[in-house]
C-alpha atoms as a PDB file:
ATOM      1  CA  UNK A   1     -98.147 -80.446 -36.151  1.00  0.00           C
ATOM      2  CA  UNK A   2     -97.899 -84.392 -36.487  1.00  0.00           C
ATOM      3  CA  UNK A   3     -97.399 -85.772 -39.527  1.00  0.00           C
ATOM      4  CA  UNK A   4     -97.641 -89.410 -41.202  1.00  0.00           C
ATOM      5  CA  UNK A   5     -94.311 -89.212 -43.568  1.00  0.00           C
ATOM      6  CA  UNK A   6     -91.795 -91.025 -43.944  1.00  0.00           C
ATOM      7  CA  UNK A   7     -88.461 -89.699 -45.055  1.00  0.00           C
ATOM      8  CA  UNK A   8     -85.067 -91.221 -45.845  1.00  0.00           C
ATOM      9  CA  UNK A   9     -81.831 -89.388 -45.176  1.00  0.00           C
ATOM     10  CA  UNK A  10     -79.003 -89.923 -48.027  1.00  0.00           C
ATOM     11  CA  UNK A  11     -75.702 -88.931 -49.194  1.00  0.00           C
ATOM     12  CA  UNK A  12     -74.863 -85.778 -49.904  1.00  0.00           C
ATOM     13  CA  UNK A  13     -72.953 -85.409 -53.611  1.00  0.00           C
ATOM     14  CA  UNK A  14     -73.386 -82.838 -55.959  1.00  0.00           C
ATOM     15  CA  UNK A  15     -71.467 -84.203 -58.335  1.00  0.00           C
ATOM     16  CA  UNK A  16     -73.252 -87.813 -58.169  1.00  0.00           C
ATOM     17  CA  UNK A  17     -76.044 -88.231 -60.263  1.00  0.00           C
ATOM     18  CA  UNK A  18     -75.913 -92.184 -58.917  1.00  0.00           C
ATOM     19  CA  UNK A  19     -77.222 -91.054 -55.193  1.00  0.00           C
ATOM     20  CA  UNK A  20     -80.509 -89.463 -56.721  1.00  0.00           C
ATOM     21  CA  UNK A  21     -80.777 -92.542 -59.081  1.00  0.00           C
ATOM     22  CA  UNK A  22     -80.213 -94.981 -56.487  1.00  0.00           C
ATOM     23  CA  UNK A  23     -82.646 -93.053 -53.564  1.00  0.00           C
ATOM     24  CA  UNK A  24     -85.384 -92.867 -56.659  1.00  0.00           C
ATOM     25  CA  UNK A  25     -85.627 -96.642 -57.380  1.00  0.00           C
ATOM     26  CA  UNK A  26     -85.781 -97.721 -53.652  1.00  0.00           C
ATOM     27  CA  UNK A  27     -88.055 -95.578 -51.847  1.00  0.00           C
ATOM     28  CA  UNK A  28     -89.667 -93.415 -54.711  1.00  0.00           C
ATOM     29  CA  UNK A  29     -88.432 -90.017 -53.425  1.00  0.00           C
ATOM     30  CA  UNK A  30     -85.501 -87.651 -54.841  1.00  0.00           C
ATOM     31  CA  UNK A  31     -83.507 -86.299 -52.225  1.00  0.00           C
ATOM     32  CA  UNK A  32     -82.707 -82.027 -51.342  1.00  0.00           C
ATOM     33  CA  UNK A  33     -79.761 -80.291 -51.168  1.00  0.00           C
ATOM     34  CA  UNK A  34     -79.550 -81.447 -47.514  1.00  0.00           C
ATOM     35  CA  UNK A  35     -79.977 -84.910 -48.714  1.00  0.00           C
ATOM     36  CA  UNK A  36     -83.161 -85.264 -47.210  1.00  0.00           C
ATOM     37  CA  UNK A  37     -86.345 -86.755 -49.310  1.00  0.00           C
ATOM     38  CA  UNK A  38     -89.677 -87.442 -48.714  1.00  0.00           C
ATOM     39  CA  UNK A  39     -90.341 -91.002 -49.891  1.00  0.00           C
ATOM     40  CA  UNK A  40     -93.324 -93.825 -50.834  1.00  0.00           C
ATOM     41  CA  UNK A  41     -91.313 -96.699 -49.276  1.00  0.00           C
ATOM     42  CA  UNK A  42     -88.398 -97.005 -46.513  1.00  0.00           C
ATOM     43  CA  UNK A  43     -88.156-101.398 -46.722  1.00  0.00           C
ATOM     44  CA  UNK A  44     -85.502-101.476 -48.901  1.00  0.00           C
ATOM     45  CA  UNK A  45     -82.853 -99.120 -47.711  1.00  0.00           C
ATOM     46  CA  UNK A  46     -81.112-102.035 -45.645  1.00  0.00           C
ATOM     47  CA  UNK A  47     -79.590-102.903 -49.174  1.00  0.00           C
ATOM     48  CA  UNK A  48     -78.780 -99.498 -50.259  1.00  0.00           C
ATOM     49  CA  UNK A  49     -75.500 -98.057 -50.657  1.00  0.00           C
ATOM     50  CA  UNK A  50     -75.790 -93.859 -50.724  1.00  0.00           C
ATOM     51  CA  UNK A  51     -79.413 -94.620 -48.588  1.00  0.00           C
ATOM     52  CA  UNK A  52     -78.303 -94.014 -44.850  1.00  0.00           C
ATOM     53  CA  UNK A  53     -81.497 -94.155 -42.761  1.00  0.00           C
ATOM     54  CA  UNK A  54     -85.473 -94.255 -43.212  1.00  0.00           C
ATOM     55  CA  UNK A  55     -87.381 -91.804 -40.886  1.00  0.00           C
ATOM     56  CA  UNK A  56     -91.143 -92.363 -39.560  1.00  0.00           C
ATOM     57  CA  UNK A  57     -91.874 -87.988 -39.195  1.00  0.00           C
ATOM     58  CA  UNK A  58     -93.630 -88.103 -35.654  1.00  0.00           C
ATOM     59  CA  UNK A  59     -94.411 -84.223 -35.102  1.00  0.00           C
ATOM     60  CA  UNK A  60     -92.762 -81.029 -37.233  1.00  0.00           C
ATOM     61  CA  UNK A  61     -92.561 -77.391 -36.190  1.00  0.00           C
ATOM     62  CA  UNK A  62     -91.112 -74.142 -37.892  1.00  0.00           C
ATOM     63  CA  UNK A  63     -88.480 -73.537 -34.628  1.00  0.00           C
ATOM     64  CA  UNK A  64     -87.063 -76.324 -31.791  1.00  0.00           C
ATOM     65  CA  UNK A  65     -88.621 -74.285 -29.323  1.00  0.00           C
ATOM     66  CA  UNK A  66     -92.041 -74.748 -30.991  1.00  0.00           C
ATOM     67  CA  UNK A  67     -90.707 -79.126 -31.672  1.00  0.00           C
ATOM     68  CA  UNK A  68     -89.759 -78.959 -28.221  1.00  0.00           C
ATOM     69  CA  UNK A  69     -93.400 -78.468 -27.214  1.00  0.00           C
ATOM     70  CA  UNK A  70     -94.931 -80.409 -29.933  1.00  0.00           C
ATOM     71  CA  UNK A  71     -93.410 -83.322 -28.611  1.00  0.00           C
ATOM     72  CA  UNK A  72     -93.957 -82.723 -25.171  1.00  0.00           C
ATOM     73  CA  UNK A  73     -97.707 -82.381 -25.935  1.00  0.00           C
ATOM     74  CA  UNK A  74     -97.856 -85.906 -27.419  1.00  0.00           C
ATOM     75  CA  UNK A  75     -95.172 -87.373 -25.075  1.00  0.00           C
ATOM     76  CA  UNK A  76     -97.229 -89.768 -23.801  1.00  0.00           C
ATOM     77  CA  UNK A  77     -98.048 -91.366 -26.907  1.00  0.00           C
ATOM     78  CA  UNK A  78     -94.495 -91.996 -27.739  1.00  0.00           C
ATOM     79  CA  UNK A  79     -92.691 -94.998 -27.214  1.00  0.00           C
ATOM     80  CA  UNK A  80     -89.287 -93.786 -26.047  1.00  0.00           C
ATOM     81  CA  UNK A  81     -88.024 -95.571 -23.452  1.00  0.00           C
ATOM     82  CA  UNK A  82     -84.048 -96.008 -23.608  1.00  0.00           C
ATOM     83  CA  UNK A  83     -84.063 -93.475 -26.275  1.00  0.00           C
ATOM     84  CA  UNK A  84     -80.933 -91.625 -28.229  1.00  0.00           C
ATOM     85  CA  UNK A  85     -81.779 -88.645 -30.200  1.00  0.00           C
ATOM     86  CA  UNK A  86     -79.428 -87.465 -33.250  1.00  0.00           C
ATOM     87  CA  UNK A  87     -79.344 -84.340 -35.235  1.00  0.00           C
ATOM     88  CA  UNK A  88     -79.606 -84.120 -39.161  1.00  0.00           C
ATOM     89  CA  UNK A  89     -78.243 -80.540 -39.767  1.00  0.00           C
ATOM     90  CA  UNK A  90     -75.452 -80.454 -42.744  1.00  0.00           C
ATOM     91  CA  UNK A  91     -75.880 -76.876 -43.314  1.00  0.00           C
ATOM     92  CA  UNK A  92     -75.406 -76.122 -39.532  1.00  0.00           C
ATOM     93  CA  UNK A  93     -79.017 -74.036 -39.685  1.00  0.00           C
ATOM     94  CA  UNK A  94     -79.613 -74.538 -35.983  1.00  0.00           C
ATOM     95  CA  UNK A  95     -78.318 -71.617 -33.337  1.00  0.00           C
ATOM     96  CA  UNK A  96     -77.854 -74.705 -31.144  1.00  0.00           C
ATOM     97  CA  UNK A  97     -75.219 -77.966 -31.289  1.00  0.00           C
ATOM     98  CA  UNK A  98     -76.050 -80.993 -31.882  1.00  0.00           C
ATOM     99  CA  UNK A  99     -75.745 -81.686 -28.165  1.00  0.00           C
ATOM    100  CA  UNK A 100     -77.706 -79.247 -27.374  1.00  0.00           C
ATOM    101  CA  UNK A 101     -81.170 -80.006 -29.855  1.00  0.00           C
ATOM    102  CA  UNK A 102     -80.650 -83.855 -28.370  1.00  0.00           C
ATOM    103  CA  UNK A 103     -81.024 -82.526 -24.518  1.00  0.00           C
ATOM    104  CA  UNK A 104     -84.227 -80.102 -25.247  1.00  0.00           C
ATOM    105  CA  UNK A 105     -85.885 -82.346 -26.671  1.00  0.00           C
ATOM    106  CA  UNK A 106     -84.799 -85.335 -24.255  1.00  0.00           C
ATOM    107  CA  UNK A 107     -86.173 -83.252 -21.981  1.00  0.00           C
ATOM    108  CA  UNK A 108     -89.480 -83.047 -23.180  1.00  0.00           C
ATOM    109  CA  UNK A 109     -89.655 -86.855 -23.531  1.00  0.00           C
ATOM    110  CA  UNK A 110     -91.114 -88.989 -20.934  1.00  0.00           C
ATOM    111  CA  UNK A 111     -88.529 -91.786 -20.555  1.00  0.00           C
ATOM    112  CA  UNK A 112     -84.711 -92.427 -19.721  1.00  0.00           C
ATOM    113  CA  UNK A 113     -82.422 -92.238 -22.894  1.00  0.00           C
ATOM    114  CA  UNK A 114     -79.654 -95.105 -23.625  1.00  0.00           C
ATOM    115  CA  UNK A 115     -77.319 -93.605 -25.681  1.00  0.00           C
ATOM    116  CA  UNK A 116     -75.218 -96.651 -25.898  1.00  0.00           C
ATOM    117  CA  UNK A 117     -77.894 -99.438 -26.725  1.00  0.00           C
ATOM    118  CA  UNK A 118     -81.248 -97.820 -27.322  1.00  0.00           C
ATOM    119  CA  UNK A 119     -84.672 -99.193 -28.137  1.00  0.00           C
ATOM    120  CA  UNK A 120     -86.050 -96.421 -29.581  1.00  0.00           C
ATOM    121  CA  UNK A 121     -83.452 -94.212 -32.475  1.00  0.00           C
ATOM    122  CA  UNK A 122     -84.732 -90.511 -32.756  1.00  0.00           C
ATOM    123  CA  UNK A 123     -83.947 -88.409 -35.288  1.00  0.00           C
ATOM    124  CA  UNK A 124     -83.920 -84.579 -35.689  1.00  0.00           C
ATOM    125  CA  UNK A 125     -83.898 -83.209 -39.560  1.00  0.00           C
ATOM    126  CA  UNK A 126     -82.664 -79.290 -39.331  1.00  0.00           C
ATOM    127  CA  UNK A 127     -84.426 -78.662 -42.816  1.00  0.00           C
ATOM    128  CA  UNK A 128     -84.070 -75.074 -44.850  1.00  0.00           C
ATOM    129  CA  UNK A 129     -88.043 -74.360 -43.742  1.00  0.00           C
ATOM    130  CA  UNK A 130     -88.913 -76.586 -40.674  1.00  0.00           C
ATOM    131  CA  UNK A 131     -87.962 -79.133 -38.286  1.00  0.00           C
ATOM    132  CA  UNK A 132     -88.803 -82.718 -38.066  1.00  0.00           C
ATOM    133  CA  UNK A 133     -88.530 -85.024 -35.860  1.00  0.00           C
ATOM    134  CA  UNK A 134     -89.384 -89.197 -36.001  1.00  0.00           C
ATOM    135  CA  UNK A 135     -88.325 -92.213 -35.555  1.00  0.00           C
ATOM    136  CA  UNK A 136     -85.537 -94.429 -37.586  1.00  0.00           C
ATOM    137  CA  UNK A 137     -87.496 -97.696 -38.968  1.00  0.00           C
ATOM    138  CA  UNK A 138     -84.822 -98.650 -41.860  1.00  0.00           C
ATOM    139  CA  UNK A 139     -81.348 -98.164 -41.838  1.00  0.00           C
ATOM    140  CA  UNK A 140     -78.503 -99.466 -44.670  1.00  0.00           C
ATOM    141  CA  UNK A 141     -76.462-102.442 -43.555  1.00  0.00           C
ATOM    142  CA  UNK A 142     -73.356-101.521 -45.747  1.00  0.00           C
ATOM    143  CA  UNK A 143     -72.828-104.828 -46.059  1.00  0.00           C
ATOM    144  CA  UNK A 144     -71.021-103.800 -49.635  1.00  0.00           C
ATOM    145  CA  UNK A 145     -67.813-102.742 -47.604  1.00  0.00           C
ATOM    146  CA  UNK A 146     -67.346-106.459 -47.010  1.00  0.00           C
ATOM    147  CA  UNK A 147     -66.517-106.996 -50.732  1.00  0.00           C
ATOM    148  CA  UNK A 148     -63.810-104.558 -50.831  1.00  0.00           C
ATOM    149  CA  UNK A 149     -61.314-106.764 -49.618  1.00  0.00           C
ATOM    150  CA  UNK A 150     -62.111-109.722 -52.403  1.00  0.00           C
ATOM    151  CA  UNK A 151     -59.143-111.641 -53.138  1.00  0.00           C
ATOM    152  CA  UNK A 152     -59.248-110.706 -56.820  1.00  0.00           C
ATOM    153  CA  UNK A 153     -59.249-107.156 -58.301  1.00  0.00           C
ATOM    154  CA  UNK A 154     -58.258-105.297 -61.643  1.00  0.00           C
ATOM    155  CA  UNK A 155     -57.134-101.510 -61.925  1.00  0.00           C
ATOM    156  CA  UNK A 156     -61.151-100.846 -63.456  1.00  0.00           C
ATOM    157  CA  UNK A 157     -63.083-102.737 -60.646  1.00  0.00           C
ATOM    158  CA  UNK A 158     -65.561-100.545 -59.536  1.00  0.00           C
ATOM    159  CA  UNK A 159     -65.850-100.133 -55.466  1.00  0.00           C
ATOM    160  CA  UNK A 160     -68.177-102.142 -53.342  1.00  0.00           C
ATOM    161  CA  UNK A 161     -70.903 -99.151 -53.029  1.00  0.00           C
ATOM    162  CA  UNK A 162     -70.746 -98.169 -56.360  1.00  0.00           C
ATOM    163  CA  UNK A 163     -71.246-102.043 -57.672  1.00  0.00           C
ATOM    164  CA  UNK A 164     -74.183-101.456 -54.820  1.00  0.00           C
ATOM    165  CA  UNK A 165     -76.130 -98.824 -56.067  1.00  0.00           C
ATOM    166  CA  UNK A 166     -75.938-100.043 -59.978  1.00  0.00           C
ATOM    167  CA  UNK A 167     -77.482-103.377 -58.550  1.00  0.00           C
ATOM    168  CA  UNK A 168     -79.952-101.267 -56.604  1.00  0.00           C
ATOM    169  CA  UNK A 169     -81.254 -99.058 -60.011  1.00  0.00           C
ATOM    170  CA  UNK A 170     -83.192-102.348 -60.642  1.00  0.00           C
ATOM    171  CA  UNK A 171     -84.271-103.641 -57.448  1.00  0.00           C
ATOM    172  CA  UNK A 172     -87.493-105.454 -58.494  1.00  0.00           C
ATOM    173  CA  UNK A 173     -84.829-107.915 -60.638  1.00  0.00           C
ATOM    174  CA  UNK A 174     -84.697-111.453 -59.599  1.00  0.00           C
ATOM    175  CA  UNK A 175     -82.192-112.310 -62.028  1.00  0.00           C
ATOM    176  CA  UNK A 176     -78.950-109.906 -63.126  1.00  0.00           C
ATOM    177  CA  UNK A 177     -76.391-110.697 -66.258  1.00  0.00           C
ATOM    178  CA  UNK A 178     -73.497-108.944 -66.017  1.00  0.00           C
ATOM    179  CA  UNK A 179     -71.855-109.391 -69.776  1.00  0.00           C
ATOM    180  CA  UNK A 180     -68.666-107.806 -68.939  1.00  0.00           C
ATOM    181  CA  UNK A 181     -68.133-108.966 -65.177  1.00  0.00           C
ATOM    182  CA  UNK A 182     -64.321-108.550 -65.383  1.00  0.00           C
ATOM    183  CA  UNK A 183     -63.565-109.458 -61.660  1.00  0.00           C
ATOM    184  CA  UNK A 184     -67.271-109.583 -60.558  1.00  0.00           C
ATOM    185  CA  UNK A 185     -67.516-106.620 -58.159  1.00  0.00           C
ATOM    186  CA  UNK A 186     -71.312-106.471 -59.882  1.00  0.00           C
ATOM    187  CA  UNK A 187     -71.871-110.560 -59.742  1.00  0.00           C
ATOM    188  CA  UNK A 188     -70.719-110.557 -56.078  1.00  0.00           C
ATOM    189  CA  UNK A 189     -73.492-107.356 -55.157  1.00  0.00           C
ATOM    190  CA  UNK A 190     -76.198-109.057 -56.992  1.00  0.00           C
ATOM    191  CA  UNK A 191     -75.388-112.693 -55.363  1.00  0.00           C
ATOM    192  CA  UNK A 192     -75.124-111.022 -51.899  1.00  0.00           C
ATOM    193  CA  UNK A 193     -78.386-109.923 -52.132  1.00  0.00           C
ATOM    194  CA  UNK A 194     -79.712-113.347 -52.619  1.00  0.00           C
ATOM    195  CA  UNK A 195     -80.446-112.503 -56.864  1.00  0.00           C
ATOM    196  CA  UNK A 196     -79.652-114.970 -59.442  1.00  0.00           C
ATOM    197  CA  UNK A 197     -76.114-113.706 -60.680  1.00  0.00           C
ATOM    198  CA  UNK A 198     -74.799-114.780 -64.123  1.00  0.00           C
ATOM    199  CA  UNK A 199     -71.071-113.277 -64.916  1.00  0.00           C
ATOM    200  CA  UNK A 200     -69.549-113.274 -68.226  1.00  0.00           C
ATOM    201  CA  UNK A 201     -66.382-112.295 -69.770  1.00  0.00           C
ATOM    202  CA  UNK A 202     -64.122-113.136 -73.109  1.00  0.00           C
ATOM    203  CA  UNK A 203     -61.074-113.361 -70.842  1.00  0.00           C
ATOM    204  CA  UNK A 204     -60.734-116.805 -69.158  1.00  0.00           C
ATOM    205  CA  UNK A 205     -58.630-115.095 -66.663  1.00  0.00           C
ATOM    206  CA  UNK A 206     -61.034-112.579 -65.506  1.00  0.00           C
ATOM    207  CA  UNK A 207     -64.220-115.217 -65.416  1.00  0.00           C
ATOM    208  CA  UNK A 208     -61.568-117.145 -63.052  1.00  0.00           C
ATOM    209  CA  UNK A 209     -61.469-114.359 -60.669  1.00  0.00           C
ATOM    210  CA  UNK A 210     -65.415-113.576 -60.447  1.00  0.00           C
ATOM    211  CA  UNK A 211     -65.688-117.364 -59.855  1.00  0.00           C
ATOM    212  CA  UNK A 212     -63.034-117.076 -57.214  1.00  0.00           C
ATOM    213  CA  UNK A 213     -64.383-113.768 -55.817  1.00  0.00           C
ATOM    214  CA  UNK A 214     -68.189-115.295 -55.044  1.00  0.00           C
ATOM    215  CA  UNK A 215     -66.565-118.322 -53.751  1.00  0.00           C
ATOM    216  CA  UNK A 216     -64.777-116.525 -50.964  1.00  0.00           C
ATOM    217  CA  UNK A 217     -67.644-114.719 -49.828  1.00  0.00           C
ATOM    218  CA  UNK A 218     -69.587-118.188 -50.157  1.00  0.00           C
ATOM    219  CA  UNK A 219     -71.837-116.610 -52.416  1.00  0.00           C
ATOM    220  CA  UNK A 220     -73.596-118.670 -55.181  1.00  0.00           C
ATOM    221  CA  UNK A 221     -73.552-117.373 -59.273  1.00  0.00           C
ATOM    222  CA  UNK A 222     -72.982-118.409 -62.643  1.00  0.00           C
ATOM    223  CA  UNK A 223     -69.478-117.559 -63.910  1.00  0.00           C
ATOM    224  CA  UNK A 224     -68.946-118.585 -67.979  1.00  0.00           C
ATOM    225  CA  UNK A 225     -65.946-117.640 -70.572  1.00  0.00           C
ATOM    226  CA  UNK A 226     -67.493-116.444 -73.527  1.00  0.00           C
ATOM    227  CA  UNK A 227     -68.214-113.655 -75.969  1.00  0.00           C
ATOM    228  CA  UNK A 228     -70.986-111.337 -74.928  1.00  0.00           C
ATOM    229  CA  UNK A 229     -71.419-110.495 -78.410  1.00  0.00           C
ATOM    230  CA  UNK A 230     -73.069-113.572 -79.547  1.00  0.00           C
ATOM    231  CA  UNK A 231     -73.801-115.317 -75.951  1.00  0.00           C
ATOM    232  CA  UNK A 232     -77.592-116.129 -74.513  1.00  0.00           C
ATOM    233  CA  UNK A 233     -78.153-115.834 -71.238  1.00  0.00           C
ATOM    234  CA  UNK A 234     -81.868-114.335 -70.619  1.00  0.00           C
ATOM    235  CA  UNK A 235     -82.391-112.073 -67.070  1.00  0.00           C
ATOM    236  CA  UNK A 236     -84.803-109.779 -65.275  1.00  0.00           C
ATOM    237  CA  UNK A 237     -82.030-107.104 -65.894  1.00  0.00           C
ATOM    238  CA  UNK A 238     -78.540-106.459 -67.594  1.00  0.00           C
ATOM    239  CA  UNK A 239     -76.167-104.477 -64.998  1.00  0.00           C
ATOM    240  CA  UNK A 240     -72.745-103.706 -66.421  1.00  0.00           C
ATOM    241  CA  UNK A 241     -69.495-101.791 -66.464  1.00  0.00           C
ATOM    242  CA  UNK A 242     -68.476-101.716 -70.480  1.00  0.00           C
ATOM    243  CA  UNK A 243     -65.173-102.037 -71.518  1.00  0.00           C
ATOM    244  CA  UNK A 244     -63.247 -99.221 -72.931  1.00  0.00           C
ATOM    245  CA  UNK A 245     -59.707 -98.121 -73.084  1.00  0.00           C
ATOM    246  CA  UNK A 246     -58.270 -94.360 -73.353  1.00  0.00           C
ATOM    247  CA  UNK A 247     -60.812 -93.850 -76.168  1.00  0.00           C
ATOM    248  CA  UNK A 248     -63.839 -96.012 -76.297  1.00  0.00           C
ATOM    249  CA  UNK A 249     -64.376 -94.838 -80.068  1.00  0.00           C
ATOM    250  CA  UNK A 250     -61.545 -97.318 -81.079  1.00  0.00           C
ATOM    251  CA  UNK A 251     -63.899-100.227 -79.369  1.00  0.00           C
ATOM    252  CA  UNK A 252     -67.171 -98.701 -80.716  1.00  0.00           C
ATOM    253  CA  UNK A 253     -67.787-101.669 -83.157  1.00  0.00           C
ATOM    254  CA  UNK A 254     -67.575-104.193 -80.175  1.00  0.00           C
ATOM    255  CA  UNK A 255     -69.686-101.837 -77.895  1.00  0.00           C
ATOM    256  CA  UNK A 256     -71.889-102.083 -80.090  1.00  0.00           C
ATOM    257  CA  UNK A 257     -72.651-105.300 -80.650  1.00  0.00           C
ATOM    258  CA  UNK A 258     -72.701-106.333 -77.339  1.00  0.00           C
ATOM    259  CA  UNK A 259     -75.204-103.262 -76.435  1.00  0.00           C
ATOM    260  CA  UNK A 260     -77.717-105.175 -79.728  1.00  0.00           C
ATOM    261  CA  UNK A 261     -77.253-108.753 -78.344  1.00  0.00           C
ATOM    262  CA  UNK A 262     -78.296-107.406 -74.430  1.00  0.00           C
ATOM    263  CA  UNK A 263     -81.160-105.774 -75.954  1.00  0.00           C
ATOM    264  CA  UNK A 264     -82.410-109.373 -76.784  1.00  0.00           C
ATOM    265  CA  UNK A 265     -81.541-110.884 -73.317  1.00  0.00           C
ATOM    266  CA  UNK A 266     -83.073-108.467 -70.742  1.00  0.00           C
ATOM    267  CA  UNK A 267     -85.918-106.221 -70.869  1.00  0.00           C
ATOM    268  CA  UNK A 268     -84.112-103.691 -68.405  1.00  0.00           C
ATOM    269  CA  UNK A 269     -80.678-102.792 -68.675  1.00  0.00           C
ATOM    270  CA  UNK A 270     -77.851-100.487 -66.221  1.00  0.00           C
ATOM    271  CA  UNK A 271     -74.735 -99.849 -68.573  1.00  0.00           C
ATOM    272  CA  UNK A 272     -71.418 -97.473 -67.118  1.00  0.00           C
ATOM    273  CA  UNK A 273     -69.401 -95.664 -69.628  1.00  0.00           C
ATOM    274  CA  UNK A 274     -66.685 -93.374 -69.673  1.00  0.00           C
ATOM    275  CA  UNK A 275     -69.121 -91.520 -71.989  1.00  0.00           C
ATOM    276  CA  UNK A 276     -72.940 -90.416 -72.892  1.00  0.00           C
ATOM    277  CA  UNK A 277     -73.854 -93.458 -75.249  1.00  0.00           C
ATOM    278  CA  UNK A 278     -77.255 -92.751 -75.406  1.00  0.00           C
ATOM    279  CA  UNK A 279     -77.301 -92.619 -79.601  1.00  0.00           C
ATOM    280  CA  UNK A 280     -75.463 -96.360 -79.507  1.00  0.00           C
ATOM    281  CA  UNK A 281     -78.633 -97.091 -76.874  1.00  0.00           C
ATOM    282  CA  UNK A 282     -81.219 -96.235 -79.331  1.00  0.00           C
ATOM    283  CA  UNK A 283     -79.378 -97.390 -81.925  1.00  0.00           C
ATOM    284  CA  UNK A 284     -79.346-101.236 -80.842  1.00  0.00           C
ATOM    285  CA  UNK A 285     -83.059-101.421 -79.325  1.00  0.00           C
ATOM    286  CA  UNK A 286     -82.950 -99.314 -76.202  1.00  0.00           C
ATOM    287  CA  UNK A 287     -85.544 -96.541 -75.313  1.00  0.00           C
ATOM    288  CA  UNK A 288     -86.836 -94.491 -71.947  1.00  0.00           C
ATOM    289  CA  UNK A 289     -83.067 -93.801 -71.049  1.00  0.00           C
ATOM    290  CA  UNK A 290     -82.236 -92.191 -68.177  1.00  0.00           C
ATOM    291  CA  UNK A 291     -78.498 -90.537 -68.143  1.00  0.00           C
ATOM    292  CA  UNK A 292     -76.631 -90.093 -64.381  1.00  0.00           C
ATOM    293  CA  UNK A 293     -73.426 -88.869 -64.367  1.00  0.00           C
ATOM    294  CA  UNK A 294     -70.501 -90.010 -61.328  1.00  0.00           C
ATOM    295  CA  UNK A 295     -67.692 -87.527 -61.566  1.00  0.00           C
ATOM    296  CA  UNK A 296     -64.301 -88.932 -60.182  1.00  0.00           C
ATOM    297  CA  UNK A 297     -61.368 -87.866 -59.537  1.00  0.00           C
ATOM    298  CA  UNK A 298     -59.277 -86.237 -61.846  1.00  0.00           C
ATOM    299  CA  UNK A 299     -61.817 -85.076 -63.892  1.00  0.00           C
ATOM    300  CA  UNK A 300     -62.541 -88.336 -64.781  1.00  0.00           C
ATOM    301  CA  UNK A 301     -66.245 -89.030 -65.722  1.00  0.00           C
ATOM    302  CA  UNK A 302     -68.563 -92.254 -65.153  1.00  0.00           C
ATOM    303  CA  UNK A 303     -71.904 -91.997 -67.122  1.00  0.00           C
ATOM    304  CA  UNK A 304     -74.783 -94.599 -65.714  1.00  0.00           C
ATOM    305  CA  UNK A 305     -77.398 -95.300 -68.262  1.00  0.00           C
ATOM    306  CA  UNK A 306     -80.470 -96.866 -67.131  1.00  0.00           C
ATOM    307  CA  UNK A 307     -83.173 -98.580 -69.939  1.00  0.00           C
ATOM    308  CA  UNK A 308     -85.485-100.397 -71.586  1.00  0.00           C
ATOM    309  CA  UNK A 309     -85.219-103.052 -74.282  1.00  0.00           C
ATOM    310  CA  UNK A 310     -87.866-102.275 -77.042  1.00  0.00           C
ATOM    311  CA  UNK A 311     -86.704-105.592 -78.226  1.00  0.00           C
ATOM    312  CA  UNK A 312     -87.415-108.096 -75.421  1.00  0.00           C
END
């Protein structure tokens, strides 16, 4: 039957409560086991980081044989010339090979594929109850690989992608603060993206290599020395990587204070911690939290909390 969704295909990652986040603020739908999710928008997946492609569903069908036929049926009202067809089957549900899907249903198209340069990008989606097939309209530039290889880095920098996604949990932001900005993996995200970036951090050192970081990518942003626990700088959102050592109880005091002067500075905050601080949240003005946990290596735990200020 034809259909007028539009899915986007994402990461798969059990253990990454950041993907689902991420997918759910830019195109409204919460991906499957299979990473697949049906979604109310596909225009901003070019920024995302765990967001791979966005998928216009053209027909669907409960076997290929039965796709097969549904698209030869409407063949002729499908654009498809110099056309490549890939297969989205993770759990390997399909009798057939990848190979194999592409060619039926090549077959059953009208024009000349280009495998190499095509106009037209088909996708296949091997789901748990049916098949789709559509068209790819949106696809993630990655461009967050590029600021792997700043100049300046710490042992806690987060990665590129993960800086990425935190940016992309408030994508309606026009303006970011980053309080804690250390060596500005999150100020350099934001900036790419063309947002109004604002770094902070106590160390002079650190600020130094945020400043130095945009500047190599030629990326513009506001890069100060100062304490975040008594500094103003208002913004559409507060995205952040807190600092903590082996036990972030011995730094709950500063935590803390910096967590009550946000509150004042953004009405929408993103805050990473090595651990649920959802009582310090709602202790210093936040409400509506939502809790995503990024397990790492080495049992090692990242906890993303999203918010709102009840005080802005």
């Amino acid at each position: 039957m034809a259909s007028n969704l539009h899915v986007a295909i994402t990461a798969r990652g059990e253990r990454n409560g950041l993907i689902q986040a991420e997918a759910m603020a830019l195109t409204g739908g919460s991906p499957d086991a299979d990473g697949v999710s049906t979604c109310e928008r596909i225009d901003r997946i070019d920024r995302a980081a765990y967001v791979h492609r966005g998928v216009r569903i053209i027909v669907s069908a409960d076997t290929i044989e039965e796709l097969r036929d549904a698209i030869a049926v409407r063949a002729n009202t499908i654009q498809s010339d110099r056309f490549r067809i890939d297969v989205h089957d993770p759990e390997g549900r399909s009798p057939l090979g990848r190979i194999e899907i592409a060619i039926m249903l090549a077959d059953a198209l009208q024009e000349f594929p280009d495998l190499g340069n095509p106009l037209h990008h088909f996708l296949v989606i091997v789901g748990e109850r049916n098949l789709m097939f559509g068209e790819i309209e949106a696809e993630s530039a990655a461009s967050y690989r590029l600021h792997d290889n700043k100049p300046w880095t710490t042992s806690s920098s987060l990665d590129g992608r993960f800086s990425r996604a935190l940016v992309n949990l408030v994508p309606d932001a026009r303006s970011i603060l980053d309080p804690c900005c250390g060596a500005g993996s999150i100020v350099v995200e934001a900036a790419s993206l063309g947002i109004e970036a604002f770094g902070v951090d106590w160390k002079p050192a650190l600020a130094g290599m945020t400043h130095e970081n945009l500047a190599h990518f030629g990326y513009s942003g506001t890069v100060v020395q100062a304490d975040s626990r008594s500094h103003v700088q208002y913004a559409d959102a507060i995205v952040t990587d807190l600092p903590y050592g082996h036990a972030i109880n011995a730094d709950e005091g500063v935590i803390r204070a910096i967590l009550e002067q946000c509150a004042g500075l953004a009405p929408r905050a993103v805050f990473v911690a090595p651990t649920n601080i959802t009582t310090w949240l709602t202790d210093t003005g936040y409400a509506n939290i939502q809790v995503h946990s990024v397990m790492k290596r080495r049992g090692f735990t990242r906890w993303v909390h999203v918010a709102e200020s009840t005080v802005t």
